[in-house]
N, C-alpha and C. Protein backbone atom coordinates (compact mmCIF):
# COMPACT_ATOMS: atom_id res chain seq x y z
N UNK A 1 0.84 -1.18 0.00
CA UNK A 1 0.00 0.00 0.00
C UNK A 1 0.87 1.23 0.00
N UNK A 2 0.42 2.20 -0.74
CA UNK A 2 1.03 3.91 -0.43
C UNK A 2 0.76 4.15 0.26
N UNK A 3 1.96 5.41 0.95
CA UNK A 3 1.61 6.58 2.05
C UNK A 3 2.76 7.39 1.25
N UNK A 4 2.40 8.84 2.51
CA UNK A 4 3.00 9.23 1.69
C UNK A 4 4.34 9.14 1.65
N UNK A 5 5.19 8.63 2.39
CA UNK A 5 6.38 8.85 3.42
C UNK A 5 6.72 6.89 2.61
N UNK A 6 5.95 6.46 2.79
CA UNK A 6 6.25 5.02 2.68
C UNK A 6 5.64 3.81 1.36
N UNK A 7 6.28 3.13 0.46
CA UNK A 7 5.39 1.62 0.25
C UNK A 7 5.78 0.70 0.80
N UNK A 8 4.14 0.17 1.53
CA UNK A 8 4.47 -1.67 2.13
C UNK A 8 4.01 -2.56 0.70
N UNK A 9 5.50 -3.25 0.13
CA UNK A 9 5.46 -4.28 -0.46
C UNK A 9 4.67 -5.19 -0.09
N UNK A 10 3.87 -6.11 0.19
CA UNK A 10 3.45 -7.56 0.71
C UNK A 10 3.49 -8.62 -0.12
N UNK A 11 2.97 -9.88 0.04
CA UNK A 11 2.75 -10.95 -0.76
C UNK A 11 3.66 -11.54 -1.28
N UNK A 12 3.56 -11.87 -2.88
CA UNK A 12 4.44 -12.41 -3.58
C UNK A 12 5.66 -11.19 -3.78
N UNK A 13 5.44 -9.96 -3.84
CA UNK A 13 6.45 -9.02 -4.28
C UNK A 13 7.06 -9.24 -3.22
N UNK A 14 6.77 -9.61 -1.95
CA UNK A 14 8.28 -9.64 -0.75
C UNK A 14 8.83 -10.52 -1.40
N UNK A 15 8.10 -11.66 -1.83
CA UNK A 15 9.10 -12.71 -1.83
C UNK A 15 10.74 -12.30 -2.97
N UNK A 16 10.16 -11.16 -4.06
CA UNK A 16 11.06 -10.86 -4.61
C UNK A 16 12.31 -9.93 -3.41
N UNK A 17 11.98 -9.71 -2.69
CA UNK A 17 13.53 -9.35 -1.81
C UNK A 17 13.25 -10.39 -0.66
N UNK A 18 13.21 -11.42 -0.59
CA UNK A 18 13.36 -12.25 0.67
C UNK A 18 13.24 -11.80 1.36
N UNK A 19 11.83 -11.48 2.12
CA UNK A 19 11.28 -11.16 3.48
C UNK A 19 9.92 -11.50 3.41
N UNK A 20 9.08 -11.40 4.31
CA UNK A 20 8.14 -12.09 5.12
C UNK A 20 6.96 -10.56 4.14
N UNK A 21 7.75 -9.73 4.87
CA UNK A 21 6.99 -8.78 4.39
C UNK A 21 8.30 -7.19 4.09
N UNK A 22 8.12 -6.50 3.12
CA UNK A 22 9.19 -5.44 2.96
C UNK A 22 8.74 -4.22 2.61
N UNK A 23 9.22 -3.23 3.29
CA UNK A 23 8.51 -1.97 3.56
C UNK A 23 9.46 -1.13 2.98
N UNK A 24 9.10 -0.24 2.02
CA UNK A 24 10.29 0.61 0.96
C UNK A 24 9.37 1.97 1.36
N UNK A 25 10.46 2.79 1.22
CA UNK A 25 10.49 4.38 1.19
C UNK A 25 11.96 4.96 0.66
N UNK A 26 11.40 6.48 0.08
CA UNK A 26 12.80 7.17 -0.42
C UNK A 26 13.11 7.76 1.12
N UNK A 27 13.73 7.76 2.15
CA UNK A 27 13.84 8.76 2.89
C UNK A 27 14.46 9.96 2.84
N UNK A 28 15.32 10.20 1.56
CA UNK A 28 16.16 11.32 1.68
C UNK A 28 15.74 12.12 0.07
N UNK A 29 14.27 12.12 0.07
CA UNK A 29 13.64 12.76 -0.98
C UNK A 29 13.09 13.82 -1.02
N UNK A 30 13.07 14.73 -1.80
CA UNK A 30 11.77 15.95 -1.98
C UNK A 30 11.11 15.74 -2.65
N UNK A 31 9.74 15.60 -1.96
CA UNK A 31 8.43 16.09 -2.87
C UNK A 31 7.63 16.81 -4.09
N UNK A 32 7.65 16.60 -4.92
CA UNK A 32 7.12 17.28 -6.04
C UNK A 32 5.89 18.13 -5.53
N UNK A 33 5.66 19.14 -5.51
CA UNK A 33 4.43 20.10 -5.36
C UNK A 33 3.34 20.00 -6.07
N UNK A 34 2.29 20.49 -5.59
CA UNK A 34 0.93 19.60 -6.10
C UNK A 34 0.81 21.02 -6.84
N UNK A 35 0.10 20.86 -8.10
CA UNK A 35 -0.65 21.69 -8.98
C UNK A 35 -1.82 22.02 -8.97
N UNK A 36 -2.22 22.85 -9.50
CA UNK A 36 -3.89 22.93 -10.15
C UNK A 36 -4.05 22.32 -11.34
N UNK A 37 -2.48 22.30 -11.97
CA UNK A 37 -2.84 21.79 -13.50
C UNK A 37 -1.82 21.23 -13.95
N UNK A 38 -2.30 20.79 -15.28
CA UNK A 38 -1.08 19.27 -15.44
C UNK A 38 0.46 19.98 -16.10
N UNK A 39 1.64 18.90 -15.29
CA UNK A 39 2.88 19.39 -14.93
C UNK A 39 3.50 18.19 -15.76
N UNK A 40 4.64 18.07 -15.99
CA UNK A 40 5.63 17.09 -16.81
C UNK A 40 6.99 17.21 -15.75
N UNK A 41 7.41 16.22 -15.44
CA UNK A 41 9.02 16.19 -15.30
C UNK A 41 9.65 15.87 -16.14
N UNK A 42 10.97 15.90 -15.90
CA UNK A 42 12.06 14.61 -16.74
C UNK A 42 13.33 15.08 -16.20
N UNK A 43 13.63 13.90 -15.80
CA UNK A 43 15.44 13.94 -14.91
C UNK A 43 15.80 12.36 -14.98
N UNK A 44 16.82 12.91 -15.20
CA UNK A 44 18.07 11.39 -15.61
C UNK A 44 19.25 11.64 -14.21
N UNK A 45 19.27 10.42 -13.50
CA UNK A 45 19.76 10.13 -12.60
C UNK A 45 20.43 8.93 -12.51
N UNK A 46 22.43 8.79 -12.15
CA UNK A 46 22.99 8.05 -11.83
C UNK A 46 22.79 7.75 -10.60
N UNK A 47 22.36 6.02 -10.04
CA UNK A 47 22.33 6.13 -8.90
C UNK A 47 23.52 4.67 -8.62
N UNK A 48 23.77 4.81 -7.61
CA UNK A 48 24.66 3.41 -7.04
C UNK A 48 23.59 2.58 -6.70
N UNK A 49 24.26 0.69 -6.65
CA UNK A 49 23.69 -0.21 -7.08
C UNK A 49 24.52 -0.71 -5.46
N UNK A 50 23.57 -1.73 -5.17
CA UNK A 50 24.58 -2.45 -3.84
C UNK A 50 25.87 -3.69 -4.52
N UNK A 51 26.17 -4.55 -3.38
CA UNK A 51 27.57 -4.94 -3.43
C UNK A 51 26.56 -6.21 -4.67
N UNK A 52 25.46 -6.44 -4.39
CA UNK A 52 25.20 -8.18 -4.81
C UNK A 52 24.84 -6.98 -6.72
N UNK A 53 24.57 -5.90 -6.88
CA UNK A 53 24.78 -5.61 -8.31
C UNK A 53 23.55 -5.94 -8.84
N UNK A 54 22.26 -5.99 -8.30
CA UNK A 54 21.11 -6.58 -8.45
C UNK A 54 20.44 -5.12 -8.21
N UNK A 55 19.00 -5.02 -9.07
CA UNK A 55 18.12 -3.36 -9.13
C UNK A 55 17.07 -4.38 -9.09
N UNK A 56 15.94 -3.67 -8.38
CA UNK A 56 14.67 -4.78 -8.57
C UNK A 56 13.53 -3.23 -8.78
N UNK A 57 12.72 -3.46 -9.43
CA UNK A 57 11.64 -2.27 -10.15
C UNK A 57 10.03 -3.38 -9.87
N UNK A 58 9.36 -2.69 -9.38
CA UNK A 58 8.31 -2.62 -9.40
C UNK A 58 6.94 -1.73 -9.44
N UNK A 59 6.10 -1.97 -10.58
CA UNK A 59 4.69 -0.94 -10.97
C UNK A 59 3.65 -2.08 -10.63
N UNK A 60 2.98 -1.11 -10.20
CA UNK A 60 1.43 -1.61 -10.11
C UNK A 60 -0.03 -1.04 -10.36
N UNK A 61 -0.87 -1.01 -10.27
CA UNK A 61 -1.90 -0.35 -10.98
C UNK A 61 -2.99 -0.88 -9.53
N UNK A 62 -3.79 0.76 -9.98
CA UNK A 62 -5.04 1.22 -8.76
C UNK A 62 -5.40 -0.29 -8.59
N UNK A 63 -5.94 -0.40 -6.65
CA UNK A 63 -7.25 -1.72 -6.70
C UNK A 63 -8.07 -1.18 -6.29
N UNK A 64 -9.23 -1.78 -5.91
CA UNK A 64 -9.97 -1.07 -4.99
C UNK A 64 -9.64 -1.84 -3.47
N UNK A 65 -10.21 -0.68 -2.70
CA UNK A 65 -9.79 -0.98 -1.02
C UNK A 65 -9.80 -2.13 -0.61
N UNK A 66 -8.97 -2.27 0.18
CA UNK A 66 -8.74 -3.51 1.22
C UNK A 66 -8.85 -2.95 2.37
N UNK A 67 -9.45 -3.42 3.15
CA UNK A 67 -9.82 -3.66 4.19
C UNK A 67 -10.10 -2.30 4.72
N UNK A 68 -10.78 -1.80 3.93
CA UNK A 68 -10.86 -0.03 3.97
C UNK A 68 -9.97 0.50 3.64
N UNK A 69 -9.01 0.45 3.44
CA UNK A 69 -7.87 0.98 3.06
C UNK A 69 -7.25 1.25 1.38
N UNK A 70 -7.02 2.51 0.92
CA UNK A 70 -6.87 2.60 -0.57
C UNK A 70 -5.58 1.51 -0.64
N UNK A 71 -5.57 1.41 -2.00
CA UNK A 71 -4.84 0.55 -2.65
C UNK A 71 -4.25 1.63 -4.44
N UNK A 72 -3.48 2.73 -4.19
CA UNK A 72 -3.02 3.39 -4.77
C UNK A 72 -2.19 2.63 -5.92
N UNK A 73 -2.31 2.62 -7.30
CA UNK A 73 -1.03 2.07 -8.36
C UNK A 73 0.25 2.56 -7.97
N UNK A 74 1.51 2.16 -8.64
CA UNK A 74 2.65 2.76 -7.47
C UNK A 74 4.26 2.25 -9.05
N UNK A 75 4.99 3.38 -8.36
CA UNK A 75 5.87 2.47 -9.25
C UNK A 75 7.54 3.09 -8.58
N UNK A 76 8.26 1.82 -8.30
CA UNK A 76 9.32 1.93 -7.38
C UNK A 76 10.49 1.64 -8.20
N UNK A 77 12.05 2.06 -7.84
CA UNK A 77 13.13 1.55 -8.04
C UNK A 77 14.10 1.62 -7.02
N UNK A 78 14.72 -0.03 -6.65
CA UNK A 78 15.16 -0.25 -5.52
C UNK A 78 16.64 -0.71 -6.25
N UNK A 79 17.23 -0.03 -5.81
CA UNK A 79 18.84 -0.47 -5.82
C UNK A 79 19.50 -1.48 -5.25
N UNK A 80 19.41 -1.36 -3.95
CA UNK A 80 19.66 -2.02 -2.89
C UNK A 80 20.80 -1.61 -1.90
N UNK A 81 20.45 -0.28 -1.92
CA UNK A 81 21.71 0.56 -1.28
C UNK A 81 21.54 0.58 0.73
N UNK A 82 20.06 0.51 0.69
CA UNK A 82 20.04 1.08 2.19
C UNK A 82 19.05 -0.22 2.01
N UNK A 83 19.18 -0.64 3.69
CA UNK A 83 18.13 -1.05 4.28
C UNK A 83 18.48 -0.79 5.59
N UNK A 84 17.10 -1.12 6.64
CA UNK A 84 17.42 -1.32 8.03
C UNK A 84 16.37 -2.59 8.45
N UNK A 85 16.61 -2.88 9.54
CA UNK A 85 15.89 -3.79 10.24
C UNK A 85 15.30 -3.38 11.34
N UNK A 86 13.81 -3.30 11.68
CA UNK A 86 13.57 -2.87 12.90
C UNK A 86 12.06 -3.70 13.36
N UNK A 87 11.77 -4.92 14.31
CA UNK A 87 11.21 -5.49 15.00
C UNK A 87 11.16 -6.50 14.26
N UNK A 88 12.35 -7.09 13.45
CA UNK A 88 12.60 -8.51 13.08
C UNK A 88 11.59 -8.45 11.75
N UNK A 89 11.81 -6.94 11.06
CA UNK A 89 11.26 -6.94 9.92
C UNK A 89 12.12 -6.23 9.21
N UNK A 90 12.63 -6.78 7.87
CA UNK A 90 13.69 -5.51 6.88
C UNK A 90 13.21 -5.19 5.94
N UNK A 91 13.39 -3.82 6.28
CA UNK A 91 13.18 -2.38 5.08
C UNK A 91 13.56 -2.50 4.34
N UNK A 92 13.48 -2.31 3.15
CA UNK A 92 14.53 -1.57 2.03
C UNK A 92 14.06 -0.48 1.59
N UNK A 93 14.94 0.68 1.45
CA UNK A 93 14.65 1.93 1.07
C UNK A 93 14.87 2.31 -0.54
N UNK A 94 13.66 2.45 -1.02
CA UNK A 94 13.65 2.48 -2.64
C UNK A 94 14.33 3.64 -2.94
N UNK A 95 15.01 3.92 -4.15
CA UNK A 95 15.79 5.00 -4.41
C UNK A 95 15.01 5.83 -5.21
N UNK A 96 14.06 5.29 -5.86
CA UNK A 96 12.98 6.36 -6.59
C UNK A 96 11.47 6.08 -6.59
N UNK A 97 10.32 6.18 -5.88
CA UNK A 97 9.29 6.01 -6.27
C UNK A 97 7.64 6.79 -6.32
N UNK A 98 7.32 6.19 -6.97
CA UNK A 98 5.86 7.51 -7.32
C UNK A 98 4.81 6.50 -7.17
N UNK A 99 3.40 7.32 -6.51
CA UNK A 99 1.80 6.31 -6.76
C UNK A 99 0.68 7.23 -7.49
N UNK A 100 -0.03 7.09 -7.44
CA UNK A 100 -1.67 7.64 -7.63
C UNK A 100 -1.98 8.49 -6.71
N UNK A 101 -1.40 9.13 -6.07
CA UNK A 101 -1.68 9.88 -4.94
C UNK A 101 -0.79 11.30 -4.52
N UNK A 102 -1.43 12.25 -4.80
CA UNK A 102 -0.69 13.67 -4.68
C UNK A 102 0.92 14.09 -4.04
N UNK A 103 1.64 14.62 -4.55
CA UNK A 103 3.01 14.78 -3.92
C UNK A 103 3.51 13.72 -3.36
N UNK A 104 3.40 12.66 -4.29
CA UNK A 104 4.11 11.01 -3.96
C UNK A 104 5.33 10.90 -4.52
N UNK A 105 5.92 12.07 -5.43
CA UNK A 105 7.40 11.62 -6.17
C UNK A 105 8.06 11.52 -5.11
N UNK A 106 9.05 10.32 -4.95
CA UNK A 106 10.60 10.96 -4.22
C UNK A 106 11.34 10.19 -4.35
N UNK A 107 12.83 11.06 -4.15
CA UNK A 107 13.90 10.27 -5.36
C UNK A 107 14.71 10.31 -4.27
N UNK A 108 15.60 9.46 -3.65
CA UNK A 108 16.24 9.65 -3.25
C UNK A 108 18.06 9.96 -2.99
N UNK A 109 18.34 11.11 -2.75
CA UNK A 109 19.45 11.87 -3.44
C UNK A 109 20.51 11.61 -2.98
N UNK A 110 20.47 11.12 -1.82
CA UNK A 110 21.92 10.69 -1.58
C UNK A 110 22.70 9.31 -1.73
N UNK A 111 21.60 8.01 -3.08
CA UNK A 111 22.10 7.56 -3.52
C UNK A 111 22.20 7.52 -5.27
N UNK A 112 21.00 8.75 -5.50
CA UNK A 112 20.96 9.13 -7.11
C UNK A 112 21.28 10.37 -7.40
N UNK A 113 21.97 10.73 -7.87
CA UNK A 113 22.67 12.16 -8.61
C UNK A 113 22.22 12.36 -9.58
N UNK A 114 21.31 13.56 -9.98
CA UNK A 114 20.90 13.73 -11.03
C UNK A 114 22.11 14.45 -12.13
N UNK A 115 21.85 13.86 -13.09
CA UNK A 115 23.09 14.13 -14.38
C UNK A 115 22.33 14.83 -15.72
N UNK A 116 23.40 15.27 -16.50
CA UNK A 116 22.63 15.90 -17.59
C UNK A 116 22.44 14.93 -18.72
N UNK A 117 23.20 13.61 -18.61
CA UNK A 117 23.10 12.89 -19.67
C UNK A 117 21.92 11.78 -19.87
N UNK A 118 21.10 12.49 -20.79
CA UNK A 118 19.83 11.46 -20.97
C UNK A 118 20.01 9.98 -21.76
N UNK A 119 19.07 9.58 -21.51
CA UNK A 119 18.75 7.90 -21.81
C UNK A 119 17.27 7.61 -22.84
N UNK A 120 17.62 6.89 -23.56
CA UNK A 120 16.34 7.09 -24.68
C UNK A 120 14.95 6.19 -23.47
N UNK A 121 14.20 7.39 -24.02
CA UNK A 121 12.55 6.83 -23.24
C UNK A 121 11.57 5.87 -24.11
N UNK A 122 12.77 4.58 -24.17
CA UNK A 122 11.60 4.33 -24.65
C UNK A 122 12.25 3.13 -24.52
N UNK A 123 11.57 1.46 -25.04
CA UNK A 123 12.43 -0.28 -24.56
C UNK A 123 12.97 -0.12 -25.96
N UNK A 124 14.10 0.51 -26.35
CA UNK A 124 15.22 0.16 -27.11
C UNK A 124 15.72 -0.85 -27.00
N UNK A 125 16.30 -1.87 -27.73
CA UNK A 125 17.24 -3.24 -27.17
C UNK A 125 16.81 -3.91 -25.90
N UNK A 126 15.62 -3.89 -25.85
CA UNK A 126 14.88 -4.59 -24.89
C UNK A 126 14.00 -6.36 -25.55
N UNK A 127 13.80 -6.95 -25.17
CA UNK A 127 13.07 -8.04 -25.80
C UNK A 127 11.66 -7.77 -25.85
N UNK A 128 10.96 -8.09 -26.97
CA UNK A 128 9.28 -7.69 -27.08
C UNK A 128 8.36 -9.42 -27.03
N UNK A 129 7.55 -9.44 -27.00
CA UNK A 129 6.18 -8.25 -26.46
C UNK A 129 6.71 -8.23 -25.00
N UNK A 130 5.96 -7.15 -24.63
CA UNK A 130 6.21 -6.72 -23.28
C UNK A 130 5.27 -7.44 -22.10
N UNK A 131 5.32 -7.06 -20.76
CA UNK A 131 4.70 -7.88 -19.98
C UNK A 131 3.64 -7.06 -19.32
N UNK A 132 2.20 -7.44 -19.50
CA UNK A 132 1.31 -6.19 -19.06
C UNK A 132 0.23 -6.48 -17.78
N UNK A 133 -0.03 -5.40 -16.81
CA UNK A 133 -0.47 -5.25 -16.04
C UNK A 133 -1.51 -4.43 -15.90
N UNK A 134 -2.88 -4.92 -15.13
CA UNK A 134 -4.21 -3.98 -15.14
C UNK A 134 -4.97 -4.83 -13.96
N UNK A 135 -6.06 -4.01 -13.36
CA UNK A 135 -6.69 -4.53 -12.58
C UNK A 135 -6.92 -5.63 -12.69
N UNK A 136 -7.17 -6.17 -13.65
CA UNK A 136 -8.14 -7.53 -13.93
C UNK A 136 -6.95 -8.56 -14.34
N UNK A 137 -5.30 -8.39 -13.90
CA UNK A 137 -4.69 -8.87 -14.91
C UNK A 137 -3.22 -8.69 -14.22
N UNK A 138 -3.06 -9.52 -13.28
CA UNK A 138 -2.00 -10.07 -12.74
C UNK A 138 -1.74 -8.60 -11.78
N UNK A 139 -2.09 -7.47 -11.54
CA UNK A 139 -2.29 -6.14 -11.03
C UNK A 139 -0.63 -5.34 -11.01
N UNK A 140 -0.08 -6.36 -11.28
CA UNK A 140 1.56 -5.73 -10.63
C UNK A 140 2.57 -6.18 -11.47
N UNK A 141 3.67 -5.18 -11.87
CA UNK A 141 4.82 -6.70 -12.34
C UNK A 141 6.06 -5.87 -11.41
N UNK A 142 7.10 -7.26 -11.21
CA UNK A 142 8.31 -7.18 -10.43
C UNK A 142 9.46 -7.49 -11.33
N UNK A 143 10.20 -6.74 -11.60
CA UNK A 143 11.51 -7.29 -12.38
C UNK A 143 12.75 -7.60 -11.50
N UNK A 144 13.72 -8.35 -11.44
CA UNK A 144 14.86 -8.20 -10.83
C UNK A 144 16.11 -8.22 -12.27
N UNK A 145 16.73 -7.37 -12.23
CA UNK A 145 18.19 -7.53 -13.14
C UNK A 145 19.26 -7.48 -12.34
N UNK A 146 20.03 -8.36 -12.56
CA UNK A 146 21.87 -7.71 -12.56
C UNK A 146 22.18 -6.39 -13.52
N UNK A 147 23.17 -5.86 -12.78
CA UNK A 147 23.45 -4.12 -13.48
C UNK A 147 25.25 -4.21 -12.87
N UNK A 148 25.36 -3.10 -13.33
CA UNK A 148 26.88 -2.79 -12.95
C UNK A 148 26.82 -1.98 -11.66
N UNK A 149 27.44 -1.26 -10.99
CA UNK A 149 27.95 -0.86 -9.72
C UNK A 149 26.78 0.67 -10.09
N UNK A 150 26.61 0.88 -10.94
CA UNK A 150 25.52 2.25 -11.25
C UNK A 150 24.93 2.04 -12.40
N UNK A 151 23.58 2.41 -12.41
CA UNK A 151 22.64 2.07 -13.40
C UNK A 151 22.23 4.23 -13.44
N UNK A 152 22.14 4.17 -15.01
CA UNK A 152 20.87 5.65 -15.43
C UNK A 152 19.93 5.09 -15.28
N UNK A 153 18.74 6.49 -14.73
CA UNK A 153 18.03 5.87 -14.27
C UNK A 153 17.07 7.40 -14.76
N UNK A 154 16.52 7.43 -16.00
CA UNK A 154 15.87 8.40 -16.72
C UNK A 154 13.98 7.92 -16.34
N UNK A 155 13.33 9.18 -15.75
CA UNK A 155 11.71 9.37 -15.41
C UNK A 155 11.44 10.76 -15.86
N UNK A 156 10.16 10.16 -16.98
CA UNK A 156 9.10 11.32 -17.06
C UNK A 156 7.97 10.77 -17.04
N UNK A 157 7.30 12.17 -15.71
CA UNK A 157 6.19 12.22 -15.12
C UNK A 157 5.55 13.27 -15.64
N UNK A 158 4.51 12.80 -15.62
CA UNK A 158 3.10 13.72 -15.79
C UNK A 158 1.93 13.94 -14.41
N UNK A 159 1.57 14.87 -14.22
CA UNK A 159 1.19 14.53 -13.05
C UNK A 159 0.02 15.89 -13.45
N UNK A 160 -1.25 15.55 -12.27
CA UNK A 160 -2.45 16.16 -12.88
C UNK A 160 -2.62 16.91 -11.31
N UNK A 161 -2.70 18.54 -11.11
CA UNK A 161 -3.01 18.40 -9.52
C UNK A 161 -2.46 17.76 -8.90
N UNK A 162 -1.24 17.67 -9.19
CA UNK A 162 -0.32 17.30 -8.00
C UNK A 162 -0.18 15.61 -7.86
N UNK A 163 -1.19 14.92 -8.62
CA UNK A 163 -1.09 13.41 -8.61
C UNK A 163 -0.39 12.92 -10.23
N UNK A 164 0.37 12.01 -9.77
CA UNK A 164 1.10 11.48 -10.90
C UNK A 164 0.21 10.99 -11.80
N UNK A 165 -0.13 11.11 -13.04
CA UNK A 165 -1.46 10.59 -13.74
C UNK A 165 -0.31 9.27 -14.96
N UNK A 166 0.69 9.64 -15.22
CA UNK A 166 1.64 8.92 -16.20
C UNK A 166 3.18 8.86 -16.44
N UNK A 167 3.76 7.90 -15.85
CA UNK A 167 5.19 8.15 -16.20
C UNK A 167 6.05 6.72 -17.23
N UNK A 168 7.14 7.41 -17.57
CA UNK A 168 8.11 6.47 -18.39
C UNK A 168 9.11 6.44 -17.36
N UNK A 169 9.37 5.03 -17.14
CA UNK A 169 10.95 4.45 -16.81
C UNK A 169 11.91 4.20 -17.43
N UNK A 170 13.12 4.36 -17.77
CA UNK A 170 14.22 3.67 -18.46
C UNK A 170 15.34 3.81 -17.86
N UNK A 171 16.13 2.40 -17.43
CA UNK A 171 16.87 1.96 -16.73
C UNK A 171 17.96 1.48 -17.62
N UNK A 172 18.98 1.95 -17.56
CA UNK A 172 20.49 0.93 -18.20
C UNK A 172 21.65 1.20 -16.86
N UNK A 173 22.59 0.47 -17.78
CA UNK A 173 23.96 0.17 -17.02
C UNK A 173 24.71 1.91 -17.24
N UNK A 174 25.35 2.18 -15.92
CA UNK A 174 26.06 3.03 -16.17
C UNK A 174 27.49 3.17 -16.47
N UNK A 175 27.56 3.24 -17.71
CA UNK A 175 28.92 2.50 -18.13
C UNK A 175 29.28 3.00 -19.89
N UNK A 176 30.76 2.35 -20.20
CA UNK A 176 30.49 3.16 -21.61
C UNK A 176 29.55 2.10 -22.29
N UNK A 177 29.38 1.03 -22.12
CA UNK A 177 28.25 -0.01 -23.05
C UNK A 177 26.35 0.79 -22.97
N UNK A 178 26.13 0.99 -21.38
CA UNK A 178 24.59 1.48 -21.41
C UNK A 178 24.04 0.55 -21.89
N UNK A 179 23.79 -0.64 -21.47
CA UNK A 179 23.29 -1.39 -21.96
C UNK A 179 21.53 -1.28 -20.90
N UNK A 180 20.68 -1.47 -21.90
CA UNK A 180 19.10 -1.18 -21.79
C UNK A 180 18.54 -2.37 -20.72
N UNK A 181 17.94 -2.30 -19.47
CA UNK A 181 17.74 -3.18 -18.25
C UNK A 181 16.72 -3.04 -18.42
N UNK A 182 15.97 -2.22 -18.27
CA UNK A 182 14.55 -2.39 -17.97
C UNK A 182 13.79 -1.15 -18.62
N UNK A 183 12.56 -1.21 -19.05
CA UNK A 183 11.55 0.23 -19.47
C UNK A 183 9.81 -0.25 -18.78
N UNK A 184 9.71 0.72 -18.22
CA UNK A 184 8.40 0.77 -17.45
C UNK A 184 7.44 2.04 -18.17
N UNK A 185 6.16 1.89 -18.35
CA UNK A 185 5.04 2.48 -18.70
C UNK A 185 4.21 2.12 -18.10
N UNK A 186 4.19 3.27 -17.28
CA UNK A 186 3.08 3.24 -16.02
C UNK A 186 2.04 4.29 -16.09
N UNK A 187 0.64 3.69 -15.69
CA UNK A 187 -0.57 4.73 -15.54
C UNK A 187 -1.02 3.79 -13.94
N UNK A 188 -2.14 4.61 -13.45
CA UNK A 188 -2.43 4.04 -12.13
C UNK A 188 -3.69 2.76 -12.90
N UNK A 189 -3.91 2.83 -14.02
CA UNK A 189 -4.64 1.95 -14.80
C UNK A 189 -4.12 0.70 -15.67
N UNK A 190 -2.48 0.97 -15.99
CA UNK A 190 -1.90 0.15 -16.70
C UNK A 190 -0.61 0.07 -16.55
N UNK A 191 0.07 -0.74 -16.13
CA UNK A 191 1.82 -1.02 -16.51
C UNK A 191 1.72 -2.19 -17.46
N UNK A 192 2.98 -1.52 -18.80
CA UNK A 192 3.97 -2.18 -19.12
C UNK A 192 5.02 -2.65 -19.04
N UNK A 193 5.81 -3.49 -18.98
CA UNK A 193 7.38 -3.05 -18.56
C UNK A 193 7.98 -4.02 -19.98
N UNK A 194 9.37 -3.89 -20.01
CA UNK A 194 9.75 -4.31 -21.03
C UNK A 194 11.35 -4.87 -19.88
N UNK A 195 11.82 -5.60 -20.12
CA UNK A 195 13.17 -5.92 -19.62
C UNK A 195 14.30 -6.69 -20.19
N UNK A 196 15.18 -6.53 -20.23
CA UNK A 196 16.49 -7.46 -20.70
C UNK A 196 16.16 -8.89 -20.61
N UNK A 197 16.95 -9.65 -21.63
CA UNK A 197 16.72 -11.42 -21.19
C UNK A 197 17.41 -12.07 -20.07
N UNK A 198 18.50 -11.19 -19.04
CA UNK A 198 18.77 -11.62 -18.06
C UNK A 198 18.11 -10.81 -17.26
N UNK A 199 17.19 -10.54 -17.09
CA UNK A 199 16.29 -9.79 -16.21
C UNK A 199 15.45 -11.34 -15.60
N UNK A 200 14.84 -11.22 -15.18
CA UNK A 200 13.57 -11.98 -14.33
C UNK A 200 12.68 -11.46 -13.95
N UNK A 201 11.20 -12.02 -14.07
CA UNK A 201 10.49 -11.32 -13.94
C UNK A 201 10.07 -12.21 -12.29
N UNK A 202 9.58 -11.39 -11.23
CA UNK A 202 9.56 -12.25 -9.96
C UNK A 202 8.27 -12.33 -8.95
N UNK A 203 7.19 -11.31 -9.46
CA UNK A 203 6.04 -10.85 -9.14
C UNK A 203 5.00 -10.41 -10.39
């Protein structure tokens, strides 16, 4: 589920980081400001990758409530730079993620540096057809890749009043190859993702 500060992963997507249950947030992010009217980003960001060299990305699309509780679409990128552990449960702190829900961007900066050098928006050298997600239709996808020690890490958002209404992901190696990891097309209604053939898909 979203908040604003936090996503709790559950289910099968923990199982993609081995835990019971895994709770991601940017903590060292700023907020995008809410609008009256529709806004665009776009920033390309080197971020560091942990020691195991593994990025895991996950989008998902609106549900309706559980247990009273919204169920916001959401779309994350986890490095694997930070985690903590606290009551025999581990965090991991996503390095970039956005939901369906007002002033939800946040990137987090003190393991992504935003750079001037862009990355094509779009699954270049990616394998097709892509893998698709909708309410009625597996609701979520999870990728895990191997990457090099830093992956680009290029997002444009659209956002309506302050809520993210549409963004593009594109993920490569940061390196002189740039080789193409992953591309996400996300609405709170639909993800695509597209990924490398050593990618996995895990959720």
């Amino acid at each position: 589920m979203w908040g604003l500060r936090r996503i709790w992963i559950v289910g099968a997507v923990a199982a993609a980081f081995g835990g019971a249950a895994v709770g991601v947030h940017a903590s060292s992010a700023a907020p995008t400001r809410g609008a009256t009217s529709a806004a665009t980003s776009n920033a390309t960001y080197s971020c560091r990758v942990s020691r195991q060299r593994t990025i895991n990305l996950y989008g998902s699309v609106t549900l309706p409530p559980a247990n009273g509780k919204p169920q916001p679409g959401a779309l994350v990128l986890i490095t694997g730079t930070k985690t903590v552990v606290k009551d025999g449960v581990t965090t991991t702190l996503s390095q970039l993620g956005l939901g369906a829900k007002k002033n939800s961007l946040r990137v987090d900066k003190s393991s992504c540096q935003r750079v001037k050098h862009q990355i094509p928006l779009k699954p270049k050298g990616l394998p097709t057809p892509p893998t698709t997600a909708t309410p009625n239709l597996f609701g979520h996808i999870t990728t895990q890749c191997g990457s090099k020690a830093r992956v680009l890490v290029r997002l444009l958002v659209t956002t309506k009043a302050g809520v993210p209404t549409h963004a593009l992901l594109a993920v490569r190696n940061d390196d002189t190859q740039k080789r193409a990891l992953a591309f996400y097309n996300w609405t709170p209604d639909k993800v695509t993702a597209y990924s490398a053939s050593t990618c996995t898909r895990t959720g």
